[in-house]
Protein backbone atom coordinates (compact mmCIF):
# COMPACT_ATOMS: atom_id res chain seq x y z
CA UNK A 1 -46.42 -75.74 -72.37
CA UNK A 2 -48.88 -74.20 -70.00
CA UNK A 3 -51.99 -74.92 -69.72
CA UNK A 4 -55.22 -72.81 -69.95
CA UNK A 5 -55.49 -72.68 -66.33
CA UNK A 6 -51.87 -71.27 -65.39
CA UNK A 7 -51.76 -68.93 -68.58
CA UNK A 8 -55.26 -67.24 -67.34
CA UNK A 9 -53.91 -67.51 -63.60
CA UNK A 10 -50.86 -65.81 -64.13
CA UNK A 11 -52.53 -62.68 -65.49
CA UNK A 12 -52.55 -59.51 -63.66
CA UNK A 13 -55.38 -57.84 -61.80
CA UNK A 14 -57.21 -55.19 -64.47
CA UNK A 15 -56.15 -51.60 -63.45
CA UNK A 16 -58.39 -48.80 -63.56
CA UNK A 17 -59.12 -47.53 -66.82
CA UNK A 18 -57.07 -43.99 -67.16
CA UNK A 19 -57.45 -41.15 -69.39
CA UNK A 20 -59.06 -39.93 -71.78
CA UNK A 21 -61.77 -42.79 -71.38
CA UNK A 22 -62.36 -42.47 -67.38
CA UNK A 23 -64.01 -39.37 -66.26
CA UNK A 24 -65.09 -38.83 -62.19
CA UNK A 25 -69.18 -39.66 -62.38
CA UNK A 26 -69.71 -35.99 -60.94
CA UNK A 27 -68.01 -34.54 -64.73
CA UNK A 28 -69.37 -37.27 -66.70
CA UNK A 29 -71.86 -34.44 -67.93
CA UNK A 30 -69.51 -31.66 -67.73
CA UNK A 31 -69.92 -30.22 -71.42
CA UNK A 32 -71.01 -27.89 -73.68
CA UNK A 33 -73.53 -30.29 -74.80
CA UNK A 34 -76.62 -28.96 -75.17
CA UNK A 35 -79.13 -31.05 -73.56
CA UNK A 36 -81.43 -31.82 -76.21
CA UNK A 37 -78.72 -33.56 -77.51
CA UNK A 38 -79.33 -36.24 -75.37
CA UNK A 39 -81.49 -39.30 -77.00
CA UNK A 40 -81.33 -42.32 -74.52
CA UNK A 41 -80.30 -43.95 -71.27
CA UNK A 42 -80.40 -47.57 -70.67
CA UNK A 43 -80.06 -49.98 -67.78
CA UNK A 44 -77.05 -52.14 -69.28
CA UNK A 45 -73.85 -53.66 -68.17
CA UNK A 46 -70.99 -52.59 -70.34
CA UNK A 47 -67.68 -52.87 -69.92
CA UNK A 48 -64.25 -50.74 -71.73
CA UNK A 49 -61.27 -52.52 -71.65
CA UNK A 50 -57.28 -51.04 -72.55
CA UNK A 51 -56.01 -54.60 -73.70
CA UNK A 52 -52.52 -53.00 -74.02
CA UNK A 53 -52.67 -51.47 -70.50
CA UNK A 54 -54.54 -54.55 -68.76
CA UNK A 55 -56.87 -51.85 -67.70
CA UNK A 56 -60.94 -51.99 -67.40
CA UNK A 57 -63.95 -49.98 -66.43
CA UNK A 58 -67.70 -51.76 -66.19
CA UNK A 59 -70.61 -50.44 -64.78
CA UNK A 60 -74.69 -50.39 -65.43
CA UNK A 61 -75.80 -47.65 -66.77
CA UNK A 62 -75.41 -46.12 -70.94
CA UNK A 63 -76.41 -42.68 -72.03
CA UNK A 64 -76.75 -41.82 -76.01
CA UNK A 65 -76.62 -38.15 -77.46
CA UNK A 66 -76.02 -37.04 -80.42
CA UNK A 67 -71.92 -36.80 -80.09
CA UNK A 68 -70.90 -38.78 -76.93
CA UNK A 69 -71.76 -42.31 -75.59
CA UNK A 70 -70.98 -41.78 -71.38
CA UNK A 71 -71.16 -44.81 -69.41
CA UNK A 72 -72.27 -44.79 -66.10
CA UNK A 73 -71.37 -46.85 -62.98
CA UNK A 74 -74.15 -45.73 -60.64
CA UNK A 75 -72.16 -45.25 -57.65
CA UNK A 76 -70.45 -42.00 -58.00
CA UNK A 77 -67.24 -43.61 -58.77
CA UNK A 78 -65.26 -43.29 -61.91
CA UNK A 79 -67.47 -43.38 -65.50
CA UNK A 80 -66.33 -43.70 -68.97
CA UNK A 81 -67.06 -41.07 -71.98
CA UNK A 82 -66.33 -42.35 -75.78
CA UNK A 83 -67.25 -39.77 -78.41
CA UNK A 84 -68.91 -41.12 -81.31
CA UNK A 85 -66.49 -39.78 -83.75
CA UNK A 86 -63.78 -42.31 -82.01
CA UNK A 87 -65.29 -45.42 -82.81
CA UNK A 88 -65.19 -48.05 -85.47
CA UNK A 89 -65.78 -51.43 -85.99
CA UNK A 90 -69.39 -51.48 -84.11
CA UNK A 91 -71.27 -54.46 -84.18
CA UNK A 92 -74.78 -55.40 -82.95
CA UNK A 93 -74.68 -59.25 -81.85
CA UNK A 94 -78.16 -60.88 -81.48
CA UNK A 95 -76.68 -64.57 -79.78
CA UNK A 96 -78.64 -67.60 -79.52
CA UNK A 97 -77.97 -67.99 -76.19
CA UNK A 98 -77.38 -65.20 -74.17
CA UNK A 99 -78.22 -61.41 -74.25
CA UNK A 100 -77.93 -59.08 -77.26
CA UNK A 101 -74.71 -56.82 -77.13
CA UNK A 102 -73.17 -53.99 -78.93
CA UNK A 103 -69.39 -53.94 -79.25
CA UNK A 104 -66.88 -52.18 -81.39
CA UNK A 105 -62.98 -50.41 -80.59
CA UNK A 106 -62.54 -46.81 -79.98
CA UNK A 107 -59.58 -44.98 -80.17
CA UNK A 108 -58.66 -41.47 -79.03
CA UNK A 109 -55.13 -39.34 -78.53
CA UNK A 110 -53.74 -42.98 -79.20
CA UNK A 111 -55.53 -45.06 -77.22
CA UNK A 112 -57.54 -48.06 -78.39
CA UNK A 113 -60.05 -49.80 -76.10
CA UNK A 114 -62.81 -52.21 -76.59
CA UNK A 115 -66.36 -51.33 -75.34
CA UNK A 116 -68.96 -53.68 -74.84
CA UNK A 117 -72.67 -52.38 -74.07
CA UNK A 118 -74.62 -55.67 -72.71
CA UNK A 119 -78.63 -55.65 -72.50
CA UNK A 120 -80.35 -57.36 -70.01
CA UNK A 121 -84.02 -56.39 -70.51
CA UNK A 122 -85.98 -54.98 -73.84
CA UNK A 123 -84.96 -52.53 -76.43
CA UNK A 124 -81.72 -53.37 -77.36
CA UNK A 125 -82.57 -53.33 -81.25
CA UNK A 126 -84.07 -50.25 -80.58
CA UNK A 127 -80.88 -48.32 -79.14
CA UNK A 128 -78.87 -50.15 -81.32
CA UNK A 129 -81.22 -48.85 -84.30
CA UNK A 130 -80.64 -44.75 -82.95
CA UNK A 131 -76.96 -45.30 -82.06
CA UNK A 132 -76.17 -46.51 -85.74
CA UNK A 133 -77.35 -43.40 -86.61
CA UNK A 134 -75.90 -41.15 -84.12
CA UNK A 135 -72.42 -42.68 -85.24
CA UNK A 136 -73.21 -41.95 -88.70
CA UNK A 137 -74.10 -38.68 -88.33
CA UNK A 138 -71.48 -37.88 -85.54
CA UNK A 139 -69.10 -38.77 -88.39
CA UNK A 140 -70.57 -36.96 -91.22
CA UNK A 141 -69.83 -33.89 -88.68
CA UNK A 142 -73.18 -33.66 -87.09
CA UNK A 143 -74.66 -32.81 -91.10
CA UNK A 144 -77.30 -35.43 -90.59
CA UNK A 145 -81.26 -34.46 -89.54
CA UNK A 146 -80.79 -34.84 -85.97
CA UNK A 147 -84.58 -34.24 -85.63
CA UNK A 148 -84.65 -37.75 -87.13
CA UNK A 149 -82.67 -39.29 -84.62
CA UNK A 150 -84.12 -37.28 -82.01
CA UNK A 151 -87.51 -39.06 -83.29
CA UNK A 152 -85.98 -42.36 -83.07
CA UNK A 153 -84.71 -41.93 -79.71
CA UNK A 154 -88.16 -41.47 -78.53
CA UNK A 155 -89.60 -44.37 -80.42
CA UNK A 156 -87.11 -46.55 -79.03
CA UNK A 157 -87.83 -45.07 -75.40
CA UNK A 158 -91.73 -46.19 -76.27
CA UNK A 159 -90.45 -49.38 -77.51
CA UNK A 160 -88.40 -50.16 -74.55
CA UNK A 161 -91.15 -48.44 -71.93
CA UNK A 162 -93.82 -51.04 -73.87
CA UNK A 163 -95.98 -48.03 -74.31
CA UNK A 164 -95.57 -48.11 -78.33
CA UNK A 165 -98.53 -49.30 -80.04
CA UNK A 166 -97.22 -48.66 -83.39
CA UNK A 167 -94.67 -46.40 -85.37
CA UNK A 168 -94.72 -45.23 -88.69
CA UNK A 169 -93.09 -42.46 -90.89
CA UNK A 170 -94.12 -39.52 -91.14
CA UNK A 171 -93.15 -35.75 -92.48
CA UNK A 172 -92.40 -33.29 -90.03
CA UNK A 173 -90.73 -29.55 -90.79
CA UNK A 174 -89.27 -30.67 -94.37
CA UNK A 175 -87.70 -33.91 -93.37
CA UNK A 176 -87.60 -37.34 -95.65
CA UNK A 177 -90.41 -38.94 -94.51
CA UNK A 178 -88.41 -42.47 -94.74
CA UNK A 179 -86.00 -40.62 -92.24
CA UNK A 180 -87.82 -39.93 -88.82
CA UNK A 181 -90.36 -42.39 -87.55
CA UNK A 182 -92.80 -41.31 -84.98
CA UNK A 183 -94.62 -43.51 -82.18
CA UNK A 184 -98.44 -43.35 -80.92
CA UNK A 185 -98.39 -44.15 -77.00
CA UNK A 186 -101.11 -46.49 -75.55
């Protein structure tokens, strides 16, 4: 029987992460996307990983918009770009010990991989909070109030920039005042 040791010894180097998750840093932007779209960029390590390919990505940097998740290694190298529509089993982790994480699978022209967005300073509940609802409204085909989210996005951006005194609800244009909070900066 081996032991730990020569079982995680024995592994391969990771490969680069191929297509259709890995996208040149120049064309992570490359869309039709209309740039109001986007809601947030963090500082965060996060790492996508092909288990069935042994291949990863990781870099530092997250941006959120309303249909696409791109990931960002800073360096001009290679990035990653999920659409929100691929992925399932999300999961916010708040650990004891350690920082607070969102993880879940995506899968796309039959590949699975396993993302992992790591946060190393404030707001992590915060993004968390708008890309919950990103996903769900990516996946109810963009039907959702995306003013609301939009709204979020810069709450959390207050939140995280510790210029957010306080938020609360209110109306704005017709929308369910339950549904788009709204921040008052210092």
């Amino acid at each position: 029987m081996a032991s730990w040791f020569t079982r995680l010894s024995s592994r391969q180097p990771p490969a680069q992460l191929g297509p259709p998750w890995a996208v040149p840093e120049a064309q992570l932007f490359d869309d039709d996307e209309d740039p109001a779209a986007r809601l947030l960029r963090r500082r965060v390590r996060w790492e996508v990983v092909d288990e069935a390919r042994n291949a990863r990505l990781a870099g530092q940097e997250a941006f959120l918009s309303l249909a696409v998740l791109r990931l960002s290694t800073s360096d001009g190298g290679v990035g990653a770009r999920i659409p929100l529509t691929s992925i399932h089993r999300e999961e916010y982790m708040q650990p004891i010990f350690g920082a607070n994480y969102l993880t879940g699978l995506a899968m796309q022209d039959g590949v699975t991989v396993r993302w992992t967005l790591e946060f190393l300073s404030a707001g992590a509940a915060q993004f968390a909070s708008v890309f919950f609802r990103a996903v769900r409204a990516a996946r109810a085909g963009g039907t959702t109030n995306a003013a609301a989210i939009q709204a979020s996005a810069r709450v959390a951006s207050a939140a995280e920039a510790e210029t957010c005194v306080w938020a609360e609800a209110v109306p704005v244009d017709g929308a369910p005042s339950a549904d788009l909070p709204t921040a008052t900066a210092l």
